[in-house]
Protein backbone atom coordinates (compact mmCIF):
# COMPACT_ATOMS: atom_id res chain seq x y z
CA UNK A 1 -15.56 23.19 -15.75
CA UNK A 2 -17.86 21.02 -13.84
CA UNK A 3 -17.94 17.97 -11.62
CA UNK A 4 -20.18 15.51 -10.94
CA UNK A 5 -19.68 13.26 -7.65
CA UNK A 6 -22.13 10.17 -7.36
CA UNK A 7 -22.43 9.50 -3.50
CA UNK A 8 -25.63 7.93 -3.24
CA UNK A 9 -25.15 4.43 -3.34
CA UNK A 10 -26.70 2.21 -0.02
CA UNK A 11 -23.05 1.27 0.65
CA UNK A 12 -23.97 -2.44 1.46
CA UNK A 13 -20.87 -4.09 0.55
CA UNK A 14 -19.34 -1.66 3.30
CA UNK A 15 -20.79 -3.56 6.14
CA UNK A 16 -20.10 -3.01 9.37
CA UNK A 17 -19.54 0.90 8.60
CA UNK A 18 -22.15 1.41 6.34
CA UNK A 19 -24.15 3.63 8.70
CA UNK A 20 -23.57 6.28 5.90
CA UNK A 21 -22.56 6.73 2.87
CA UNK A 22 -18.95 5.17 2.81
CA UNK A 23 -17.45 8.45 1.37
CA UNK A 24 -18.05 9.71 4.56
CA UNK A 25 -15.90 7.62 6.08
CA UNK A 26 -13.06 10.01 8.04
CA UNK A 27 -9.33 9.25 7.84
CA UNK A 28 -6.80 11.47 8.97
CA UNK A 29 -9.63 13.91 10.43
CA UNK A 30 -11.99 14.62 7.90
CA UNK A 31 -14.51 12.06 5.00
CA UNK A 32 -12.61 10.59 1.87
CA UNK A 33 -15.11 12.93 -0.22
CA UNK A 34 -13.29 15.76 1.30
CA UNK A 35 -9.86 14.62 -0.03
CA UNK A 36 -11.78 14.17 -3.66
CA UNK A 37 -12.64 17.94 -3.35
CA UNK A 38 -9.35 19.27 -2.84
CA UNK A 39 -8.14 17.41 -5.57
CA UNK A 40 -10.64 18.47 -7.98
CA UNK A 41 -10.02 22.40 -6.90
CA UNK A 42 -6.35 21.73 -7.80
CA UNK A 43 -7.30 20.24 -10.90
CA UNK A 44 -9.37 23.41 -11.32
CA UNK A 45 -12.45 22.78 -10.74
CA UNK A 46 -14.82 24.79 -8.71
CA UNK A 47 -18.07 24.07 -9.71
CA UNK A 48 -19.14 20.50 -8.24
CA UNK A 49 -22.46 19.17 -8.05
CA UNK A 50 -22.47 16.40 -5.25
CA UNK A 51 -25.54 13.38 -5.72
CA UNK A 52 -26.40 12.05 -2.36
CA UNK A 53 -29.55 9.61 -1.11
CA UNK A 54 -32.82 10.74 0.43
CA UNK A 55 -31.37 10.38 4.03
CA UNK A 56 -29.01 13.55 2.66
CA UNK A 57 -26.20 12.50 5.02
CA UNK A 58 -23.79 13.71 2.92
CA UNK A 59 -25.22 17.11 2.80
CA UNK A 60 -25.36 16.58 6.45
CA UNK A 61 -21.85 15.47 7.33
CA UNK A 62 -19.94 18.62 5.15
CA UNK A 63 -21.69 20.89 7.65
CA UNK A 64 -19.54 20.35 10.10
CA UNK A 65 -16.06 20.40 7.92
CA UNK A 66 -13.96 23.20 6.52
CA UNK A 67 -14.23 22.54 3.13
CA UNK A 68 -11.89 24.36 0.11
CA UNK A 69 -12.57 27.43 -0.85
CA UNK A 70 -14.43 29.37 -3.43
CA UNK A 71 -16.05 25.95 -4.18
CA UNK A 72 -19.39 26.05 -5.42
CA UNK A 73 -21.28 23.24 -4.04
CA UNK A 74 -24.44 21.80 -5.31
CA UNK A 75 -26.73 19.03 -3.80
CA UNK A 76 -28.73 16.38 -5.45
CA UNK A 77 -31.27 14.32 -4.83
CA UNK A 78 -31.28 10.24 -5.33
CA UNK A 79 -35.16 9.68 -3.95
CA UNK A 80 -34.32 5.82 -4.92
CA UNK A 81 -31.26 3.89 -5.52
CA UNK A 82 -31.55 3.01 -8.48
CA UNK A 83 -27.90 3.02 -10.24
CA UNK A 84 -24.81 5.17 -11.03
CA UNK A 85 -27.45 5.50 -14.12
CA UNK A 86 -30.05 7.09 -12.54
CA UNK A 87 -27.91 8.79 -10.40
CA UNK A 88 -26.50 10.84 -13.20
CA UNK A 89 -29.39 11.52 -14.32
CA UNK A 90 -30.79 12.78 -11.81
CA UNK A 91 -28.76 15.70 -11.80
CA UNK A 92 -29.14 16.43 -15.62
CA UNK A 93 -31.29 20.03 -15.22
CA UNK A 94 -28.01 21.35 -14.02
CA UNK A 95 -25.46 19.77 -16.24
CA UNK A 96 -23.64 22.11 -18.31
CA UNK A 97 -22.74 20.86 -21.88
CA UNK A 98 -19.43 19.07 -20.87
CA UNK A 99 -18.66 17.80 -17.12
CA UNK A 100 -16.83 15.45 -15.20
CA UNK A 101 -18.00 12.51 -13.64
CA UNK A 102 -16.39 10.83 -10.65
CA UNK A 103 -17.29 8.18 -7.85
CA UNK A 104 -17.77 9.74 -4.59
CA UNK A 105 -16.26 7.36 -2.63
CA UNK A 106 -13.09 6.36 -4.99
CA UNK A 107 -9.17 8.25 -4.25
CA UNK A 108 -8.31 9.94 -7.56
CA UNK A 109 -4.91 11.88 -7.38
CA UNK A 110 -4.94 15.41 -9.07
CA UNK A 111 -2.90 14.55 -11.76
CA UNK A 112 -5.05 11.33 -12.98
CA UNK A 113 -8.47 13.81 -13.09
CA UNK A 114 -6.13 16.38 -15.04
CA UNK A 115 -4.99 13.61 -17.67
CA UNK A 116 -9.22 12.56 -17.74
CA UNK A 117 -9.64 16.27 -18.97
CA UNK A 118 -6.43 17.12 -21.51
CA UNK A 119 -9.05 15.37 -24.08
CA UNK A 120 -12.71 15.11 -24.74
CA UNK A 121 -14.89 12.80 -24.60
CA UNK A 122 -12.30 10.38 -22.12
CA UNK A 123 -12.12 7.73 -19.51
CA UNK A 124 -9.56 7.41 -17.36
CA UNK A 125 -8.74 3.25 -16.92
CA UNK A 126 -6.04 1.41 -14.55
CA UNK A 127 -4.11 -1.77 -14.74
CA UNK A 128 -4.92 -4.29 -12.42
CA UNK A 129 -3.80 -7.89 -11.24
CA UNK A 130 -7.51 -8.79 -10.87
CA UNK A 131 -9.87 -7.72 -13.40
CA UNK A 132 -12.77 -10.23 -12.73
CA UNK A 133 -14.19 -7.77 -10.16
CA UNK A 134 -14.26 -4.62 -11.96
CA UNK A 135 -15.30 -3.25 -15.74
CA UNK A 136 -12.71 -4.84 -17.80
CA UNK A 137 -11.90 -2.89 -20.74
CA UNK A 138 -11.35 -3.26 -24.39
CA UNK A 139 -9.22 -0.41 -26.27
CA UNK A 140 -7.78 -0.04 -29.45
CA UNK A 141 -4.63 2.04 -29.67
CA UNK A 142 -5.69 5.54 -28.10
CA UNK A 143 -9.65 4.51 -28.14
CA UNK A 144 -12.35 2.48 -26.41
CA UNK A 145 -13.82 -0.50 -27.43
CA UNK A 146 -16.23 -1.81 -25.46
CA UNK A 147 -16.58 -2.39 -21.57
CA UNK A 148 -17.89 -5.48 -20.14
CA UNK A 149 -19.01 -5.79 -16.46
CA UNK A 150 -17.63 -8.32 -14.39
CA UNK A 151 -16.25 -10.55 -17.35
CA UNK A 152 -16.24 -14.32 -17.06
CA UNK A 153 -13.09 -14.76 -19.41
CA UNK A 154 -9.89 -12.74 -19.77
CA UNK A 155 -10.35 -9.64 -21.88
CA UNK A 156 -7.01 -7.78 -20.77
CA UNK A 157 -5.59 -5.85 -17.32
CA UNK A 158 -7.51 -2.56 -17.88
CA UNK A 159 -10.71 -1.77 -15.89
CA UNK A 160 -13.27 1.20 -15.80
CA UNK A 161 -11.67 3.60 -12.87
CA UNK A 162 -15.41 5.85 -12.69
CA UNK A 163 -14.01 8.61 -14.09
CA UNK A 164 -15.16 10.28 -16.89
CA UNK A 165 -15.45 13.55 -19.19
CA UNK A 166 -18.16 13.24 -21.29
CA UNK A 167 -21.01 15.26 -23.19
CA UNK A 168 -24.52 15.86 -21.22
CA UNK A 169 -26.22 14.65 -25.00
CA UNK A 170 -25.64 11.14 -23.84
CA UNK A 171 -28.57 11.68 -21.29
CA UNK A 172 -30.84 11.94 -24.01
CA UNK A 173 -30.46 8.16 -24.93
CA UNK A 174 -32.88 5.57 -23.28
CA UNK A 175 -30.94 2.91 -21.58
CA UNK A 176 -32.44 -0.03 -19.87
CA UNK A 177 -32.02 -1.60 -16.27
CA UNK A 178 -28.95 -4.07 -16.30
CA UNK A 179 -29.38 -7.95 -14.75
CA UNK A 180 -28.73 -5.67 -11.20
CA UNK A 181 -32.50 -4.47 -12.12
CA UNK A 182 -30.04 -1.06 -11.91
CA UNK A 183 -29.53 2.00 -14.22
CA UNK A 184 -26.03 1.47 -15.33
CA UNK A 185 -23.88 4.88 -16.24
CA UNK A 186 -21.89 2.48 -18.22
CA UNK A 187 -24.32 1.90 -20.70
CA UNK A 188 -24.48 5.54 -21.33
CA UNK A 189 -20.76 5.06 -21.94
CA UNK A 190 -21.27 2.32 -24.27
CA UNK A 191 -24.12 4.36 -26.40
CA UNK A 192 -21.82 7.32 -26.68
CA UNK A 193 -18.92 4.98 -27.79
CA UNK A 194 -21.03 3.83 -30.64
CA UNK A 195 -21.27 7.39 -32.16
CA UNK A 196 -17.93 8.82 -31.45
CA UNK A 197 -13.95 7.80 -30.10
CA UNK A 198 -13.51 7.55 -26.29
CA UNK A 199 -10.00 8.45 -25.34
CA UNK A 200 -8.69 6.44 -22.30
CA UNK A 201 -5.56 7.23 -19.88
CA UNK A 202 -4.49 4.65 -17.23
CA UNK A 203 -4.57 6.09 -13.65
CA UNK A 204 -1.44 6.50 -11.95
CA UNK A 205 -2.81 6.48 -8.29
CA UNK A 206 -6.56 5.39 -8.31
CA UNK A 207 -8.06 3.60 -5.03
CA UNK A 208 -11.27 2.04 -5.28
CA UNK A 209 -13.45 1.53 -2.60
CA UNK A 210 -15.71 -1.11 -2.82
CA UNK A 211 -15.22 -3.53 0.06
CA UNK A 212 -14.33 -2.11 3.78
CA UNK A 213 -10.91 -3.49 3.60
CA UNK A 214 -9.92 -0.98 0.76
CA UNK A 215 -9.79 1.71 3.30
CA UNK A 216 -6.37 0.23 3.93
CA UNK A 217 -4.96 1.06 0.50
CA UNK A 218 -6.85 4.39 0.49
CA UNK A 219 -5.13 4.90 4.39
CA UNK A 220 -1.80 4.27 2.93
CA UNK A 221 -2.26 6.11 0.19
CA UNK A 222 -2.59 9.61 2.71
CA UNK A 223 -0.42 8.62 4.91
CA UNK A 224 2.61 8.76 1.94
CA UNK A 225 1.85 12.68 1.57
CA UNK A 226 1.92 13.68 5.12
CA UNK A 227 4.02 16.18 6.53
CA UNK A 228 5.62 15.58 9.89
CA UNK A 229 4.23 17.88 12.56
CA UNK A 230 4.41 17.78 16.60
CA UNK A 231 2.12 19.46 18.36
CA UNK A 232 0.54 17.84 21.00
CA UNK A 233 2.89 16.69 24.24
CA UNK A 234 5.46 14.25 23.71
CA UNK A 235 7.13 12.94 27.37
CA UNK A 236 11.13 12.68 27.52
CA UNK A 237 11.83 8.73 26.69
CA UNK A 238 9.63 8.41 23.63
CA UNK A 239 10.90 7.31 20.13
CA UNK A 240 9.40 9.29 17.13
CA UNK A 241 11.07 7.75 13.26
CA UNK A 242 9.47 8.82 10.02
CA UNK A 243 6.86 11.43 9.31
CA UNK A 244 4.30 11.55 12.21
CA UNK A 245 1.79 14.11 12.95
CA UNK A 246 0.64 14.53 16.36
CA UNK A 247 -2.67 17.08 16.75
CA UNK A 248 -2.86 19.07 19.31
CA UNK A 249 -3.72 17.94 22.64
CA UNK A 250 -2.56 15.07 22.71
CA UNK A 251 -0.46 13.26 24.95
CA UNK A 252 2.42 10.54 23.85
CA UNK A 253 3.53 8.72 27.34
CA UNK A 254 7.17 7.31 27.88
CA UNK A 255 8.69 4.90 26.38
CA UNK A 256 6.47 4.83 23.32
CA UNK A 257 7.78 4.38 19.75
CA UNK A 258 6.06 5.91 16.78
CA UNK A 259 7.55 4.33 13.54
CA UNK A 260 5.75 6.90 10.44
CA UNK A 261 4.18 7.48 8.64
CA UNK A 262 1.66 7.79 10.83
CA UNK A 263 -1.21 10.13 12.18
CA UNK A 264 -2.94 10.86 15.43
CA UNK A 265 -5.69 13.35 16.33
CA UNK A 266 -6.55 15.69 18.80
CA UNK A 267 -6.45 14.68 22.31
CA UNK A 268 -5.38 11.66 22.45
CA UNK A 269 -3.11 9.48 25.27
CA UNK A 270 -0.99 6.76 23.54
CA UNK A 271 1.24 4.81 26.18
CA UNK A 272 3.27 4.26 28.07
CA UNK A 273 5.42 1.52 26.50
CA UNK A 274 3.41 1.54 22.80
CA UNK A 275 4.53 0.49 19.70
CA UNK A 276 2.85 2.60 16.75
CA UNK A 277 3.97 1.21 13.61
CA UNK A 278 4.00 2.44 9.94
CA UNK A 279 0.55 3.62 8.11
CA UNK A 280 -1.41 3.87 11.26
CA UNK A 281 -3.98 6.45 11.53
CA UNK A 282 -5.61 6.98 15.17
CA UNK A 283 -8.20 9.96 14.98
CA UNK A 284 -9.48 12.05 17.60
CA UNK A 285 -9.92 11.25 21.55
CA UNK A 286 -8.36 8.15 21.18
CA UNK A 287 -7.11 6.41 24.42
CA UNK A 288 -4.41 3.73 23.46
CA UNK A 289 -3.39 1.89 26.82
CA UNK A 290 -0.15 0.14 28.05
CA UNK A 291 2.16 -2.08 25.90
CA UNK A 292 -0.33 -2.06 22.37
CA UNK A 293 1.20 -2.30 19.13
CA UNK A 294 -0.89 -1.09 16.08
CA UNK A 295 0.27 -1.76 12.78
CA UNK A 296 -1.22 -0.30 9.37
CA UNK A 297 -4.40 0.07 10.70
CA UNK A 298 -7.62 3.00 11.03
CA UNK A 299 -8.69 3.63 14.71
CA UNK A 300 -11.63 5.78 14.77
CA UNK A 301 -12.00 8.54 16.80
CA UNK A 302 -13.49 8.12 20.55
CA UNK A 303 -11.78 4.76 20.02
CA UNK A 304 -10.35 3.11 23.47
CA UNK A 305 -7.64 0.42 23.02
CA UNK A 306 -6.64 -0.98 26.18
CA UNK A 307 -3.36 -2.50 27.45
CA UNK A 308 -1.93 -5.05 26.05
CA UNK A 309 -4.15 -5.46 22.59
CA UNK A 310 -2.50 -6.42 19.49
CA UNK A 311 -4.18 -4.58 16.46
CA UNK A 312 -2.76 -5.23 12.56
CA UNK A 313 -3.93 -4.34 9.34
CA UNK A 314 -7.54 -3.72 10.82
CA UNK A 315 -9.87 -0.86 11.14
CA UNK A 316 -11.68 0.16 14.33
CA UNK A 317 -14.76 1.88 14.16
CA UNK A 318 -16.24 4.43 15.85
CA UNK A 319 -16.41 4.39 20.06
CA UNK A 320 -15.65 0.82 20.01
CA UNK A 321 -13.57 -0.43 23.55
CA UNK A 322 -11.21 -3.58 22.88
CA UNK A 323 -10.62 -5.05 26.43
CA UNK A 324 -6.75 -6.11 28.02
CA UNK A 325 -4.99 -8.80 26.08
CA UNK A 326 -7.72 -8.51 22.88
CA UNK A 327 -5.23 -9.52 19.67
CA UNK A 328 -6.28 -9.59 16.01
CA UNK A 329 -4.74 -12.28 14.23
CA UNK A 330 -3.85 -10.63 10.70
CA UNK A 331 -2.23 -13.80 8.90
CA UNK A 332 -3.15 -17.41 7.64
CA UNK A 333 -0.68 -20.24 8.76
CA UNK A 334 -0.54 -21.23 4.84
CA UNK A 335 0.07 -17.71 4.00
CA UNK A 336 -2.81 -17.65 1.41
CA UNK A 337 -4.92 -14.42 0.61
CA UNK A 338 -7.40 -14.04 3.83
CA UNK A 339 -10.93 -14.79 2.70
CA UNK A 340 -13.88 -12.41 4.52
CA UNK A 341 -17.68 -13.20 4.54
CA UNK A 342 -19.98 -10.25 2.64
CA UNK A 343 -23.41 -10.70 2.25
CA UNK A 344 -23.34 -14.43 3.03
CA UNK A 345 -20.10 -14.53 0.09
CA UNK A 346 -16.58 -15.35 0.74
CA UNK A 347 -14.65 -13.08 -0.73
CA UNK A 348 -10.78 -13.01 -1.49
CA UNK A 349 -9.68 -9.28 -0.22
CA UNK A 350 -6.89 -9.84 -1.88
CA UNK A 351 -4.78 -9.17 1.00
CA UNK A 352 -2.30 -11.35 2.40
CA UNK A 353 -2.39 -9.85 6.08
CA UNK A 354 -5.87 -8.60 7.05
CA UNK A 355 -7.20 -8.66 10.58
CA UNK A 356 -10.68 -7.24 11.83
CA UNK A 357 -13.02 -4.70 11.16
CA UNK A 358 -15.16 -3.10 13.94
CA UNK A 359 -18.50 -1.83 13.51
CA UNK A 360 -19.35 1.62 15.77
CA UNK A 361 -19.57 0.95 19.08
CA UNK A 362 -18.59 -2.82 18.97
CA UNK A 363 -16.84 -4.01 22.55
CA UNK A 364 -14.20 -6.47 23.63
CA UNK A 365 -13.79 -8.48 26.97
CA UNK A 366 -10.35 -9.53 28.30
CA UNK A 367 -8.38 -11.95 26.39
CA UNK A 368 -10.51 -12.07 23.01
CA UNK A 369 -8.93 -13.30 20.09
CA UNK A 370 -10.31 -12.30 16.52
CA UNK A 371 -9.74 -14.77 13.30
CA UNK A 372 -8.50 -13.23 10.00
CA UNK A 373 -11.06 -11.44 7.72
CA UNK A 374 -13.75 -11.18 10.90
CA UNK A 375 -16.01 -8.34 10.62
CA UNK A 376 -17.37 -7.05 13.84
CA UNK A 377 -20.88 -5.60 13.82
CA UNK A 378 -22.18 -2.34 15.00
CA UNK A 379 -22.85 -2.31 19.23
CA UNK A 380 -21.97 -5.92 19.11
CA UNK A 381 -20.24 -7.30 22.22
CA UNK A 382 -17.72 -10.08 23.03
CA UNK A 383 -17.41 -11.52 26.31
CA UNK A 384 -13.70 -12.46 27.92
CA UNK A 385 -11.79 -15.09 26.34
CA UNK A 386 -13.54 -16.27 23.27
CA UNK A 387 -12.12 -16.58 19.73
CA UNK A 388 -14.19 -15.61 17.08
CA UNK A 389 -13.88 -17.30 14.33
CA UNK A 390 -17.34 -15.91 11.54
CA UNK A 391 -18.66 -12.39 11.57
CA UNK A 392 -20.96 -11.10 14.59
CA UNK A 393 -23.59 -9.44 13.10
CA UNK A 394 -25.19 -5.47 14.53
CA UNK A 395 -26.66 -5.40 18.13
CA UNK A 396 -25.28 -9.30 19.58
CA UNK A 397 -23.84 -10.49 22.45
CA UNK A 398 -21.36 -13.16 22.16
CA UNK A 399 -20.21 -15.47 25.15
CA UNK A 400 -18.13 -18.45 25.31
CA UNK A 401 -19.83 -21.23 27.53
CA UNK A 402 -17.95 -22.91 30.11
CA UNK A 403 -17.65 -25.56 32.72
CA UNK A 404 -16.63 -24.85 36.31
CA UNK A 405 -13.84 -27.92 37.52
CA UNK A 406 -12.53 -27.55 40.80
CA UNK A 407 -10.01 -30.14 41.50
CA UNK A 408 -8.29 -30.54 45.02
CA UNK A 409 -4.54 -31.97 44.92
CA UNK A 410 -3.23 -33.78 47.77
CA UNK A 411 -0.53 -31.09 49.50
CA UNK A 412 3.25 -31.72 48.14
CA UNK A 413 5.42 -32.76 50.21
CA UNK A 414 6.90 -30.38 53.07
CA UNK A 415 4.28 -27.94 51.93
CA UNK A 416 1.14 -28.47 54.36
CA UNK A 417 -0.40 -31.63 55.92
């Protein structure tokens, strides 16, 4: 059997941590794509043929990871993004007559890719609260319908999870570009429906990742399948509940309190006096200062939070410092969903508690306070005591002005002349 992943997208909705492709993102030590790779070698599948962009950064990135075994790894060319379409097709001189197709920067548990291939042609679908986003989909008992993109009206739950077994004949049909002037694989989908029944199964665990905030549910996802394992330095007075891993060297100071699951890297130094709490993931040569609580949130490795910083729900990019007394707020005072800005778009994240996302390399000052939904761009800095309340865009510096007052008081009584 054979897998196609499509990782060649420009990742634009990722923003600020679109610097590559956003399957390359790294959570719990190694990219997402890496997790979709072990789970298609335990679904059986060996042979994998990966489509990447011309800047070949995915390519580029698996260097430097162990990746399964016996997998037989193939690398495709994208010149121009052009569509999950064109994508596909691009790799079509080495399609066998039957393969998998998944999105390279989507979670798909083992089991739901082995339910996508118990039948042929299939698609594997999931239920969701909020269909207007996705590919909702029409079925008919055990059969697709039709699939419309981003419907205006309510067609049903069920949307198009990416995943798909299907026959390389559907290449041979001409499709046209969709109103995203894009190559749509979906209209592949819809030709091949025409001609023959589509099976569907609904996805027990599937994760998409389209916005930067979905790293969350993918983060939470991992974190429910850890194992707990100690082995980096833990000093007498610390508090460890739940399944934690601590990496080797590593350093936990006094007094700290790890509530799992959570994760930390290699050669780290949490504490003294932290508060770790559940689905936190803190990656390599992370320092994590005095009195900080973190709470269900990504800290990238080479990632220095200093003391007395508040951090929920948020992820921290790359090298990024956040100076004493920095707190991301994480809630609304009328409790609605937060709202974040994307390409000039507010956009429900569909998240009641979200805080901040930090671009590589983005800096803090003392006392900075960050609004719900603020995204932080790359190398960006914040001077001492502002609150940011839009998104800083790559390369700024950001200052709150102020007014010097001195004001002399006439001495108090029995204290001076």
């Amino acid at each position: 059997m054979q897998a196609i992943i499509l990782a060649a997208g420009e990742s634009s909705r990722f923003w600020p941590l679109n610097k590559k492709h956003k399957s390359l993102f790294k959570i719990m030590g190694q990219p997402l794509i890496c997790y979709t790779l072990e789970n298609l070698k335990k679904a059986g599948i060996i042979e994998i043929i990966i489509v990447q962009n011309a800047k070949r950064d995915v390519e580029n990135e698996l260097k430097h990871y162990k990746l399964p075994s016996n997998l037989k790894i193939k690398y495709v060319l994208q010149k121009t993004p052009l569509g999950t379409g064109h994508a596909l097709k691009s790799a079509e001189s080495y399609l066998k007559e039957r393969f998998l197709v998944l999105n390279g920067d989507d979670y798909y548990q083992t089991i739901d890719i082995q339910k996508c291939l118990s039948k042929f042609p299939s698609i594997l679908l999931k239920e969701v609260a909020n269909p207007v986003t996705f590919g909702a989909v029409i079925v008919e008992k055990s059969f697709v319908r039709g699939i419309i993109e981003k419907p205006e009206k309510f067609f049903g739950n069920l949307v198009n999870a990416g995943c798909y077994f299907i026959p390389k004949l559907i290449l041979a049909e001409k499709i046209e570009k969709s109103s995203r002037r894009e190559y749509e694989i979906t209209d592949y989908i819809r030709n091949l429906i025409k001609k023959t029944k589509l099976y569907f199964f609904k996805a027990g665990n599937w994760v998409p990742l389209n916005f930067v905030w979905d790293l969350l549910n993918i983060n939470e996802n991992l974190l429910r399948d850890i194992k707990s394992k100690v082995r980096g330095k833990v000093e007498k007075n610390c508090h460890i509940k739940g399944l934690v891993v601590i990496e080797r060297g590593t350093i936990i100071k006094s007094g700290t309190y790890i509530e799992g699951p959570v994760y930390i890297g290699k050669n780290c130094q949490l504490g003294p006096n932290c508060f770790i709490r559940p689905f936190s993931s803190i990656d390599d040569n992370c320092t994590i200062g005095q009195g900080v609580e973190i709470k269900n949130s990504i800290i990238a490795m080479n990632s220095h939070i200093s003391h007395l910083n508040y951090v929920a729900d948020s992820i921290i990019g790359e090298n990024c410092n956040l100076g004493a007394g920095t707190i991301l707020a994480n809630l609304r005072f009328d409790g609605k969903n937060v709202q974040s800005v994307v390409k000039e778009k507010p956009i429900d994240t569909q998240r009641r508690k979200f805080g901040a996302v930090f671009g590589k390399g983005a800096k803090t000052g003392v006392n900075v306070s960050v609004m719900p939904g603020i995204l932080i761009g790359s190398n960006s800095v914040i001077g001492p005591h502002c609150l940011v309340t839009e998104n800083i865009k790559d390369n700024k510096i950001c200052y709150s002005k102020y007014q010097k007052v001195i004001k002399y008081l006439r001495p108090l009584c029995g204290l001076g002349k």
